[in-house]
PDB file of N, CA and C in Angstrom:
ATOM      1  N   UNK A   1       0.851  -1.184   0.000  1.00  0.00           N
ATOM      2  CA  UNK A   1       0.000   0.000   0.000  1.00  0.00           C
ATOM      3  C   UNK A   1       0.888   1.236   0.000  1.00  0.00           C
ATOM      4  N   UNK A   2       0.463   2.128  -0.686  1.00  0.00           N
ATOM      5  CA  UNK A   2       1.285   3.449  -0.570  1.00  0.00           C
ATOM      6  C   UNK A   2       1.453   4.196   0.340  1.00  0.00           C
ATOM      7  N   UNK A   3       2.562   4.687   0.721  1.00  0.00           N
ATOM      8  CA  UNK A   3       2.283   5.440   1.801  1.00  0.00           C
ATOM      9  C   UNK A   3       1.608   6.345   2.378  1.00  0.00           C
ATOM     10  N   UNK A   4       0.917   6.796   1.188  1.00  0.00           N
ATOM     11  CA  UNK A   4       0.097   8.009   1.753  1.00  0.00           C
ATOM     12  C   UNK A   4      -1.636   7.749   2.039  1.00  0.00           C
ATOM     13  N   UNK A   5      -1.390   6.635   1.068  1.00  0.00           N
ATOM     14  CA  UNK A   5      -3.115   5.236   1.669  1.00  0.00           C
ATOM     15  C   UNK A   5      -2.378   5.445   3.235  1.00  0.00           C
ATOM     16  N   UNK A   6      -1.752   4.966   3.819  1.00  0.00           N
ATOM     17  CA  UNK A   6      -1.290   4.389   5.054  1.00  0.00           C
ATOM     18  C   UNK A   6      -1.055   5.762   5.781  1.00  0.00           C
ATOM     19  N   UNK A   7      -0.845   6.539   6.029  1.00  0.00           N
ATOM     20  CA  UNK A   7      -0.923   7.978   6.379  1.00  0.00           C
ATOM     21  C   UNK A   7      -2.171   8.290   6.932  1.00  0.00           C
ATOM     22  N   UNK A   8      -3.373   8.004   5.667  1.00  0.00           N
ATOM     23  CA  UNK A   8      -4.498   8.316   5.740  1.00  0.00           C
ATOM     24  C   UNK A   8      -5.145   7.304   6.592  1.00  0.00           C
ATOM     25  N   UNK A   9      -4.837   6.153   6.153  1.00  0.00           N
ATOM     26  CA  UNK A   9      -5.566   5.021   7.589  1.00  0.00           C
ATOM     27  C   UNK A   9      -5.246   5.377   9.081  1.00  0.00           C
ATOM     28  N   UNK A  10      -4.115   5.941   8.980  1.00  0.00           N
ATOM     29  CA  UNK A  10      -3.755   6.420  10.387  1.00  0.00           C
ATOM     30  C   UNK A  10      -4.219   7.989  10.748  1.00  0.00           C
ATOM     31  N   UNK A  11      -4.745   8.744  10.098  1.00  0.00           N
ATOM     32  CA  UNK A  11      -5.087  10.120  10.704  1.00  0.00           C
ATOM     33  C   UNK A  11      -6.898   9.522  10.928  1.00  0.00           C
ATOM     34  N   UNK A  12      -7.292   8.448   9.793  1.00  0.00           N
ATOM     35  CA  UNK A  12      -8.883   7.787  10.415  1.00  0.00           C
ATOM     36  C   UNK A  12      -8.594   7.599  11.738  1.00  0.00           C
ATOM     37  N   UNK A  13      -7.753   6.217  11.835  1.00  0.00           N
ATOM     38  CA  UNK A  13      -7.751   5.605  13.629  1.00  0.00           C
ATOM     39  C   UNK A  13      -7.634   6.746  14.486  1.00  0.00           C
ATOM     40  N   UNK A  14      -6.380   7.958  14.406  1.00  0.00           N
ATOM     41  CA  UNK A  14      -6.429   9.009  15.548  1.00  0.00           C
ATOM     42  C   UNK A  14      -7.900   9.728  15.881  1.00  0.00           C
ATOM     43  N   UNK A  15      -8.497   9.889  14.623  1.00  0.00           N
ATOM     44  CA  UNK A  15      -9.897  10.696  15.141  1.00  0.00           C
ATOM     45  C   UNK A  15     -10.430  10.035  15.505  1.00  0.00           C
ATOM     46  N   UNK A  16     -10.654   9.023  15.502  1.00  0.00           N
ATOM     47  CA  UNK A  16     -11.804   7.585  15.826  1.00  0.00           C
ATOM     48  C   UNK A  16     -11.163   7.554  17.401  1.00  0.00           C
ATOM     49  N   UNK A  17      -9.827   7.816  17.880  1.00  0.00           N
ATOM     50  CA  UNK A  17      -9.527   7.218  18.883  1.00  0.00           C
ATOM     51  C   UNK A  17     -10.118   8.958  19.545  1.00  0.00           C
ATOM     52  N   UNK A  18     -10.292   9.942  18.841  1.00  0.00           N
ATOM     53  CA  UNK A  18     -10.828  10.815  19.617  1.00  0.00           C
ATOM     54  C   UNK A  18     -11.561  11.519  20.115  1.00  0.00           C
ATOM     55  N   UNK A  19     -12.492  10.637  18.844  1.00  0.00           N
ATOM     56  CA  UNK A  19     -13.949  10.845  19.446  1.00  0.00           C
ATOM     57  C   UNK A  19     -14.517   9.857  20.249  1.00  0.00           C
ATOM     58  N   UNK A  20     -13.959   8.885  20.217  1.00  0.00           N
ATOM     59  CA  UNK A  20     -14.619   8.392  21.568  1.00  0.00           C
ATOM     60  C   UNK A  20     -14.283   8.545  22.753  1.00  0.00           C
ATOM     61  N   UNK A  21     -13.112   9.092  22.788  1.00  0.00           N
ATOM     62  CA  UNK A  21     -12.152  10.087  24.139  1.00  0.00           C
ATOM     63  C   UNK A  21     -13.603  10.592  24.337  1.00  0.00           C
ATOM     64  N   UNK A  22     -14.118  11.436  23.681  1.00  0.00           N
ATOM     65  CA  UNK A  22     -15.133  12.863  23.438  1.00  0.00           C
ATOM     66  C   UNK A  22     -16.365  12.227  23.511  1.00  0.00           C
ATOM     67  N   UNK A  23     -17.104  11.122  24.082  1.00  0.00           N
ATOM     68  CA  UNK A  23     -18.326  10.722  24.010  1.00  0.00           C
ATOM     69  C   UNK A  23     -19.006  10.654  22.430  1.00  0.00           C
ATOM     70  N   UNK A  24     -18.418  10.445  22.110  1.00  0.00           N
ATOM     71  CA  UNK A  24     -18.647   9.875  20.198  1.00  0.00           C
ATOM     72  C   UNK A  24     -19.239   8.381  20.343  1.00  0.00           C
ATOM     73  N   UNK A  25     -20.284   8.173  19.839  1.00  0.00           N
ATOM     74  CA  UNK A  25     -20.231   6.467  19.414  1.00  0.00           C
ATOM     75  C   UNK A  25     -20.173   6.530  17.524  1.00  0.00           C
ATOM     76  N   UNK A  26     -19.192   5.586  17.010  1.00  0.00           N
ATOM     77  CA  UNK A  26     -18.678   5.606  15.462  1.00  0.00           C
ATOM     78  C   UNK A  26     -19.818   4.433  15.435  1.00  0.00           C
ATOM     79  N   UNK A  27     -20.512   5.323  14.630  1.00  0.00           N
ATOM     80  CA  UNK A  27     -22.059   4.247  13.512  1.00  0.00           C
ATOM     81  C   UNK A  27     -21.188   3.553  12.691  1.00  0.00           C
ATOM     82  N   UNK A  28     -20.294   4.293  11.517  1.00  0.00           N
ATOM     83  CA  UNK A  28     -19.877   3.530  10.095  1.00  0.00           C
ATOM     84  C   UNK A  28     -18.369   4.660   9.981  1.00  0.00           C
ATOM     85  N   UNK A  29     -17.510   3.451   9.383  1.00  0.00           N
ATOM     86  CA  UNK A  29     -16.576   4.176   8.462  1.00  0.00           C
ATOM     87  C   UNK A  29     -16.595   3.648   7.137  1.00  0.00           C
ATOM     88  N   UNK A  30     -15.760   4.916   6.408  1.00  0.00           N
ATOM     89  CA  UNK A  30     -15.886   4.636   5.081  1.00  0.00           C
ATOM     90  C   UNK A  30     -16.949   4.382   4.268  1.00  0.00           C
ATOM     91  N   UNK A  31     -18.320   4.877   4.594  1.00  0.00           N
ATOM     92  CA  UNK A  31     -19.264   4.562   3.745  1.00  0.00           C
ATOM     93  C   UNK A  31     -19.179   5.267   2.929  1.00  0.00           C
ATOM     94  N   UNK A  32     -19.970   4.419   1.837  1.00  0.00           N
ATOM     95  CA  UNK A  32     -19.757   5.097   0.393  1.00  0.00           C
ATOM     96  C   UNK A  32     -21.214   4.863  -0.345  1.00  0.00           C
ATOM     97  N   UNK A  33     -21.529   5.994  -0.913  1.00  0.00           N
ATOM     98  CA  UNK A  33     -22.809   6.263  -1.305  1.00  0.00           C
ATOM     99  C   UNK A  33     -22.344   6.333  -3.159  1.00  0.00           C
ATOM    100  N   UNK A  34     -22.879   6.062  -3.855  1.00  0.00           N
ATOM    101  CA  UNK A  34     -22.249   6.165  -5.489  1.00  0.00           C
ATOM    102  C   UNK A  34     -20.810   7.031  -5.833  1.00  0.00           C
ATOM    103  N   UNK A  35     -20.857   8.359  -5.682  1.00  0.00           N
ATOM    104  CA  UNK A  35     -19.105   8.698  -5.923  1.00  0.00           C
ATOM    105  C   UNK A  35     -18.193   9.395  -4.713  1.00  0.00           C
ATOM    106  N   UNK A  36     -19.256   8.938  -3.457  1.00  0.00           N
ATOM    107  CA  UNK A  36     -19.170   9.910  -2.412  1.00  0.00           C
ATOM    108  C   UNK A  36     -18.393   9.284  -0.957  1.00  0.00           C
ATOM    109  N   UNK A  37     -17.352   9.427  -0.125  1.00  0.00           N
ATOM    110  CA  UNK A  37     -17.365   8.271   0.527  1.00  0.00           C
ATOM    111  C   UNK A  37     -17.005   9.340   1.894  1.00  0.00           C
ATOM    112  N   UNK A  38     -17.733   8.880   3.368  1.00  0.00           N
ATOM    113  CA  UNK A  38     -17.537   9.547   4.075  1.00  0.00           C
ATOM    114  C   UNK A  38     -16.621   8.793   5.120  1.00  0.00           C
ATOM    115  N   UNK A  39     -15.939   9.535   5.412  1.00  0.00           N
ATOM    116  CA  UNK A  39     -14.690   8.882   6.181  1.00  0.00           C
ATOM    117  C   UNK A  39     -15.197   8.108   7.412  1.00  0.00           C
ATOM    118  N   UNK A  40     -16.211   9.033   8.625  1.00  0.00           N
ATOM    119  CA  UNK A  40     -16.887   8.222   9.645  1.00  0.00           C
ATOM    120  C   UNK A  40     -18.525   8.947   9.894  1.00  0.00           C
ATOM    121  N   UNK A  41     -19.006   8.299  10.502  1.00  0.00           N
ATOM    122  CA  UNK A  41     -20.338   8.822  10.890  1.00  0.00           C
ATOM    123  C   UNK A  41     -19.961   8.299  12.038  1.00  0.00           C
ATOM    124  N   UNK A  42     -20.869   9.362  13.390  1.00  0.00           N
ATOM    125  CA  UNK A  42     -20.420   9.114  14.299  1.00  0.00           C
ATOM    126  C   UNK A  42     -22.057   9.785  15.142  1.00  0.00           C
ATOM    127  N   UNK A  43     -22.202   9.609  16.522  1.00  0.00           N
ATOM    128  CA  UNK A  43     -23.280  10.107  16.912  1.00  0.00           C
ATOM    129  C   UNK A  43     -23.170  10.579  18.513  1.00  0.00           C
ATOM    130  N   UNK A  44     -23.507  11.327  18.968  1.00  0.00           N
ATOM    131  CA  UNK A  44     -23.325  11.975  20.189  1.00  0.00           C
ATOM    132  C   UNK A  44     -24.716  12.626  20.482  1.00  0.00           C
ATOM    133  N   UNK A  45     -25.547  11.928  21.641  1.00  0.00           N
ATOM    134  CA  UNK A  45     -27.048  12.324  22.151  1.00  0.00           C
ATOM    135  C   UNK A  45     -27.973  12.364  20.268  1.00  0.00           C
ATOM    136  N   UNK A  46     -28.589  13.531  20.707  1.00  0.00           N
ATOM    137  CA  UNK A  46     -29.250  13.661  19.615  1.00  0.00           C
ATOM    138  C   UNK A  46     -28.810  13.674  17.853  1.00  0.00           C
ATOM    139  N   UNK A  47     -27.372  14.242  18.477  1.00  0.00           N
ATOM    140  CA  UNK A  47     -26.321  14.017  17.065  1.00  0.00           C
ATOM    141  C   UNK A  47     -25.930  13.354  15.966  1.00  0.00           C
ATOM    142  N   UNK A  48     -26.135  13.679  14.669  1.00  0.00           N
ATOM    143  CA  UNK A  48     -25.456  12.871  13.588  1.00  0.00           C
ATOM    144  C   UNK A  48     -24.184  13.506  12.952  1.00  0.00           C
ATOM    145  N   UNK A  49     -23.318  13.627  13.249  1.00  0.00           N
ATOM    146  CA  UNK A  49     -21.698  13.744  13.091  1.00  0.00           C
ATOM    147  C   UNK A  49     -21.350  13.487  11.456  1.00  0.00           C
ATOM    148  N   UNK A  50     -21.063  13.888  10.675  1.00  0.00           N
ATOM    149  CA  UNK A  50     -20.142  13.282   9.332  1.00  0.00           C
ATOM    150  C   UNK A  50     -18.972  13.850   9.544  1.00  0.00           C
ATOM    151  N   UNK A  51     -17.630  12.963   9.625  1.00  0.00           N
ATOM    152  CA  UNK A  51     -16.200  13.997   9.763  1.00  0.00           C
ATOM    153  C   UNK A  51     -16.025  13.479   8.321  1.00  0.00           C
ATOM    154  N   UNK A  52     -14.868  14.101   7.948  1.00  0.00           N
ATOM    155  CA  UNK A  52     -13.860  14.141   6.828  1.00  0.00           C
ATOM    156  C   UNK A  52     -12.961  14.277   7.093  1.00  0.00           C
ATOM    157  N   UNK A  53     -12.077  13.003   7.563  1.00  0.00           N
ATOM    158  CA  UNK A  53     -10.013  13.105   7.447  1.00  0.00           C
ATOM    159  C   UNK A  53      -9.710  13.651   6.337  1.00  0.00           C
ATOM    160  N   UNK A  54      -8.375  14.955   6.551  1.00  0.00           N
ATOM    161  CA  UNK A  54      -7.514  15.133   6.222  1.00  0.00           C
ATOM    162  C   UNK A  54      -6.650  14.332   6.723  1.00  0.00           C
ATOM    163  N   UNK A  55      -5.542  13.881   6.087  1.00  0.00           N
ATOM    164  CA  UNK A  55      -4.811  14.038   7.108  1.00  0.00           C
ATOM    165  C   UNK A  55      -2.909  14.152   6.294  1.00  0.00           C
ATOM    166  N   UNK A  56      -2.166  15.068   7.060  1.00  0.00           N
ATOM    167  CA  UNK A  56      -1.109  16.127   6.234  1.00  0.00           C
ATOM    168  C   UNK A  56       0.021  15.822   6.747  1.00  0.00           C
ATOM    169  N   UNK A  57       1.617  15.749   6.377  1.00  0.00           N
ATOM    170  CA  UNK A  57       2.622  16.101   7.132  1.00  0.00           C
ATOM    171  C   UNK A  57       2.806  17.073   7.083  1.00  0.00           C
ATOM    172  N   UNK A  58       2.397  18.279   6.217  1.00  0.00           N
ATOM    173  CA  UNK A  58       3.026  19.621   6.107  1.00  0.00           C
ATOM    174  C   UNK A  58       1.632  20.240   5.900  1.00  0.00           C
ATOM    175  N   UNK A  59       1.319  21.513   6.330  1.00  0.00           N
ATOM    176  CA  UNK A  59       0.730  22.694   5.355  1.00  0.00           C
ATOM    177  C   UNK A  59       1.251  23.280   4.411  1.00  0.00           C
ATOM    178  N   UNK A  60       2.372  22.760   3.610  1.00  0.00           N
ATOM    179  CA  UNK A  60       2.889  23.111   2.534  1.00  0.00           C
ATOM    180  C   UNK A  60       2.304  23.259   1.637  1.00  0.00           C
ATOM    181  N   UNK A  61       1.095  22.383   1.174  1.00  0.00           N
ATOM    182  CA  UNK A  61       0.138  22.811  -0.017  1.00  0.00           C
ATOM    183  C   UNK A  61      -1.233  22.993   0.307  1.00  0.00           C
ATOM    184  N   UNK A  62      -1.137  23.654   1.461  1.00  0.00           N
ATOM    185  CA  UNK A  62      -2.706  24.393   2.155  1.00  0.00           C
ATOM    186  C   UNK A  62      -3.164  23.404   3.072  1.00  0.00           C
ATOM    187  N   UNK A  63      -3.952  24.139   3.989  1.00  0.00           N
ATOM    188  CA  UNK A  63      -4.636  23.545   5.240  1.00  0.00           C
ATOM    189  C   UNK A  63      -5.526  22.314   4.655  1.00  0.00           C
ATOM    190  N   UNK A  64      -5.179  21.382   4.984  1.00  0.00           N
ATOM    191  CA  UNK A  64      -6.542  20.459   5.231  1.00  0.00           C
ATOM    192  C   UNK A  64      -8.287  20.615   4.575  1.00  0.00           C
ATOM    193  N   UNK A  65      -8.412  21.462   5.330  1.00  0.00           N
ATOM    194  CA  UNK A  65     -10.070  22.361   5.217  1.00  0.00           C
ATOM    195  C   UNK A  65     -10.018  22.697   3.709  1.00  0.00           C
ATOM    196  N   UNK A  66      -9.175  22.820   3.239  1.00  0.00           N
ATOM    197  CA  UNK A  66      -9.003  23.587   1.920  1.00  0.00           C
ATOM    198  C   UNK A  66      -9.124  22.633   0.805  1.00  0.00           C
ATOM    199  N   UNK A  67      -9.232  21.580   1.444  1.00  0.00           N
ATOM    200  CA  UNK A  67      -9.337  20.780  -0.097  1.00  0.00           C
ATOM    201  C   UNK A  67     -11.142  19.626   0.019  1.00  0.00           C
ATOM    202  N   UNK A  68     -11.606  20.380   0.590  1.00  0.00           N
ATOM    203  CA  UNK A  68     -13.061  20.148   1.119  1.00  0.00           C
ATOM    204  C   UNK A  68     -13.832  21.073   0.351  1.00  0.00           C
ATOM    205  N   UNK A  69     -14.426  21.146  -0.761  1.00  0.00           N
ATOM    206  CA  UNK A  69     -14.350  21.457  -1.536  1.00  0.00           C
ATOM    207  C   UNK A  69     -16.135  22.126  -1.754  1.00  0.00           C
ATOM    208  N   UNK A  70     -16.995  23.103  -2.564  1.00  0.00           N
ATOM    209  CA  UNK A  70     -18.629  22.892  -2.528  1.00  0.00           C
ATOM    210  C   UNK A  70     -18.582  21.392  -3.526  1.00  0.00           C
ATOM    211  N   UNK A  71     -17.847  21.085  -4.357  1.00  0.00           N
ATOM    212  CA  UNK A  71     -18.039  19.825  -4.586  1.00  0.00           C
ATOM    213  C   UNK A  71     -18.270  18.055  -3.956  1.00  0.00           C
ATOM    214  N   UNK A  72     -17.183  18.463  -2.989  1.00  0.00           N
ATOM    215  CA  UNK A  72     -17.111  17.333  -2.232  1.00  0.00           C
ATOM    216  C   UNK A  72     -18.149  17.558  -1.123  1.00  0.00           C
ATOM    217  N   UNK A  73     -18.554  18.848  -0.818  1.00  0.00           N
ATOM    218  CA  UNK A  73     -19.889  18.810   0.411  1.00  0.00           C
ATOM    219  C   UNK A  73     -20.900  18.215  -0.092  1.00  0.00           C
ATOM    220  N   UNK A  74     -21.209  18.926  -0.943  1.00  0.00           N
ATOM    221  CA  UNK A  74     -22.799  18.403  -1.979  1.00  0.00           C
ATOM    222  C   UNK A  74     -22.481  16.805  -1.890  1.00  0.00           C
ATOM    223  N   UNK A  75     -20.961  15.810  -2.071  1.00  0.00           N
ATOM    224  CA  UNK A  75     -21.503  14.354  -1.882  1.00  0.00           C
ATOM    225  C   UNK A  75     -21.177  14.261  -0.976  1.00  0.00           C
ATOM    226  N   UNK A  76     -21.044  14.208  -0.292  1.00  0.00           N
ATOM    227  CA  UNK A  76     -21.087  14.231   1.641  1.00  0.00           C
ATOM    228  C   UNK A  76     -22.332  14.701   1.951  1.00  0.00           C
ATOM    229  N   UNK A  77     -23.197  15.428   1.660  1.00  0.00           N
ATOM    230  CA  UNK A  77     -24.719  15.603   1.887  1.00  0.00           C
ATOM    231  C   UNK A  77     -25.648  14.492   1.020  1.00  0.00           C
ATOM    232  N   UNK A  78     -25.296  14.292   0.077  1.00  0.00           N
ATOM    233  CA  UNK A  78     -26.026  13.166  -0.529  1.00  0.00           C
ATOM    234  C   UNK A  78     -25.728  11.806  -0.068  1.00  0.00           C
ATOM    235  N   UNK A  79     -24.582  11.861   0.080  1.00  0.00           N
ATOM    236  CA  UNK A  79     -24.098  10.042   1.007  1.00  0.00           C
ATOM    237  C   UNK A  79     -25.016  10.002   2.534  1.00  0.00           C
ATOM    238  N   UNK A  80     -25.152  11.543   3.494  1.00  0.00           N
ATOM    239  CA  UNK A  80     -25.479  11.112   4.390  1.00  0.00           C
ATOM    240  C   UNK A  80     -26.768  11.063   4.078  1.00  0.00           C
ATOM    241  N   UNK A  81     -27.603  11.771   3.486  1.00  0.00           N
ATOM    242  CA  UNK A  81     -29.204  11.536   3.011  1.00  0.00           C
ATOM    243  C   UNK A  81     -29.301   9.939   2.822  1.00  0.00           C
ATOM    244  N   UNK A  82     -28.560   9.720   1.992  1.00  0.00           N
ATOM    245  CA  UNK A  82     -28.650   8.318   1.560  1.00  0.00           C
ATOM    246  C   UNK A  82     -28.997   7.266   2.892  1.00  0.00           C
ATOM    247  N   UNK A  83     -27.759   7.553   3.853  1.00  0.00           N
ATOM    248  CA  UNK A  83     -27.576   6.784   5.070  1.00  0.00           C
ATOM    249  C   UNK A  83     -28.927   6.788   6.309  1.00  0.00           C
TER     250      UNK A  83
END
């Protein structure tokens, strides 16, 4: 696997390990709705949670947040409709 697949499996496990620090219960990872795939769903009381890993060694080619895109929201709103 490439390293940066493997990078990314590991910035999933850290948030996963921190939201349940944070009273998180993780419904699903990686679901994937037709071209859309959301990293975790997660739920807290009344809460439905969708995160999206980044995850970076550098801000060298922009923050994280920045590559979250109105494209990629719109399927991240349709994957969780779906769900």
């Amino acid at each position: 696997m490439a390293d940066h697949n493997e990078l990314g499996k590991q910035g999933e496990k850290l948030a996963i390990e921190y939201l349940q620090k944070n009273g998180y219960e993780i419904l699903e990872q990686n679901f994937v709705f037709q071209k859309a795939e959301i990293d975790i769903i997660a739920r807290k009381e009344d809460w439905l949670i969708v995160v999206e890993v980044k995850t970076r060694t550098s801000t060298d080619y922009g923050n994280p947040e920045d590559f979250v895109d109105k494209k990629k929201i719109k399927l991240l709103v349709k994957a969780i409709d779906e769900y």
